[in-house]
Protein backbone atom coordinates (compact mmCIF):
# COMPACT_ATOMS: atom_id res chain seq x y z
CA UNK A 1 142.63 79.00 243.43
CA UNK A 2 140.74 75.91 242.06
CA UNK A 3 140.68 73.95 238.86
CA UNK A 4 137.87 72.21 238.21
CA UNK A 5 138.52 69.15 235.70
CA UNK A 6 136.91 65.81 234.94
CA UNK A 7 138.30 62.26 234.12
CA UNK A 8 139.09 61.90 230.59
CA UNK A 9 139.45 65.39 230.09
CA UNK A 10 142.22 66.27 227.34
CA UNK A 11 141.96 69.83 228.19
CA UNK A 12 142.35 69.55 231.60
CA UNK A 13 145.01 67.60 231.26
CA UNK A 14 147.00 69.72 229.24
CA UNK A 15 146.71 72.33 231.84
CA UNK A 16 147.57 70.14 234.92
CA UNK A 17 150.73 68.58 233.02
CA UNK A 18 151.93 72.40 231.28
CA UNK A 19 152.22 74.18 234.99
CA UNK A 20 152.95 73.17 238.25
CA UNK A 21 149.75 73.47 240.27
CA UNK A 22 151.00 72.20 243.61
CA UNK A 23 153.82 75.11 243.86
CA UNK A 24 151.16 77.68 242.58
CA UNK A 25 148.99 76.39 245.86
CA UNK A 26 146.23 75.40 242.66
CA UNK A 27 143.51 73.05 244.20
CA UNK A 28 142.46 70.17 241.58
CA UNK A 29 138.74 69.37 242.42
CA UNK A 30 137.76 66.18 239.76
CA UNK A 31 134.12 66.77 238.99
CA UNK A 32 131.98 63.43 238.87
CA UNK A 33 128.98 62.05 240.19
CA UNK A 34 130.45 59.96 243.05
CA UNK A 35 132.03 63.37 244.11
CA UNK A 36 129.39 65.68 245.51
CA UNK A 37 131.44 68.28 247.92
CA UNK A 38 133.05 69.43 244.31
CA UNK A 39 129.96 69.42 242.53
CA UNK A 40 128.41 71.71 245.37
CA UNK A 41 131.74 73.56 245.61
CA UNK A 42 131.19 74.15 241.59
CA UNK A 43 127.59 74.99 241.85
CA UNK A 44 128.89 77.48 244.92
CA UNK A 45 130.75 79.37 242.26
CA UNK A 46 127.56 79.75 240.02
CA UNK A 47 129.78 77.73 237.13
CA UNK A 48 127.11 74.43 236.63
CA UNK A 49 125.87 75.61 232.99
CA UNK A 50 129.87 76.90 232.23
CA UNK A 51 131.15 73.23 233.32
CA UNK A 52 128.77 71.38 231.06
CA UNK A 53 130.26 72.66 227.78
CA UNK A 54 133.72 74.02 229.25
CA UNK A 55 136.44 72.47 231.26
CA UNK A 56 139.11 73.26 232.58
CA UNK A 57 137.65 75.96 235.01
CA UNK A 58 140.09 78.25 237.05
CA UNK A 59 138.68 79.98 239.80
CA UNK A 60 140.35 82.83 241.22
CA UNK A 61 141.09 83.88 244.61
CA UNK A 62 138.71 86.43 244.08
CA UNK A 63 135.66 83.83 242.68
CA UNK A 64 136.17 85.30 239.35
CA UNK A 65 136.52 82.97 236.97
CA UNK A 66 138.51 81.79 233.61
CA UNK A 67 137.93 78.85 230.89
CA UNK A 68 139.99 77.64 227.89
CA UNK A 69 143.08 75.66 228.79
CA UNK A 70 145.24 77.99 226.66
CA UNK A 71 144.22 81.01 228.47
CA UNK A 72 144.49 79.09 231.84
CA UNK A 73 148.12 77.78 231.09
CA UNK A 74 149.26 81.48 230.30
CA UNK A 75 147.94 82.55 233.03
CA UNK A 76 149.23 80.39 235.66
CA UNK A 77 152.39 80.39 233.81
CA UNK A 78 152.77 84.37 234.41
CA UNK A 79 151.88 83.92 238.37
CA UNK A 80 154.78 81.08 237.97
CA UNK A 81 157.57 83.43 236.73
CA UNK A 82 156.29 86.09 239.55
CA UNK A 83 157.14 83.12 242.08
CA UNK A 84 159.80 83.81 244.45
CA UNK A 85 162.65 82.67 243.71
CA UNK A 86 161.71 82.18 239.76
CA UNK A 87 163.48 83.62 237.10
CA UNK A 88 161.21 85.22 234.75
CA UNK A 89 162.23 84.59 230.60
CA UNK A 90 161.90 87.96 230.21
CA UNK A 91 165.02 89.72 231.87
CA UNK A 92 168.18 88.76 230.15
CA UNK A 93 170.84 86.30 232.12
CA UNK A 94 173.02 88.51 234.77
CA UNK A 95 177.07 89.15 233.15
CA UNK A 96 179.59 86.79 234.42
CA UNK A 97 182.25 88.97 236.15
């Protein structure tokens, strides 16, 4: 997966600072002039127009994509509690024998 973001970006970083992207294998491509190999990568994806009035960007593993930081955040967060090893907040805490 890949989240697009720019510098200065309140939304973005909301997202990067609410989930942990590196253990979620998340990709953080910065979109900006001086970067064209992100800019290409976004264009790839058919999101130009989408980036120019909405950032964050998540791209799935399957090129689909989702905007809104909100609707990012609860996403990743779910694939988080999936995690191995992760305890989800949904199952109660195991009896102490």
């Amino acid at each position: 997966m890949t989240l697009f973001t720019k510098a200065g970006c309140e939304k973005c970083d909301y997202v990067k600072k609410s989930v942990d992207l590196k253990k979620l294998d998340v990709r953080v491509e910065v979109l900006s002039p001086d970067d064209p190999d992100s800019l290409a990568h976004l264009a790839w994806h058919g999101l130009v127009r989408t980036a120019e009035t909405q950032l964050p960007i998540l791209v799935l593993d399957d090129s689909s994509a989702l905007t809104g930081a909100i609707r990012i955040k609860n996403y990743l967060a779910t694939l988080g509690e999936k995690a191995p090893g992760r305890k989800s907040a949904h199952h109660p805490p195991a009896a102490n024998p």
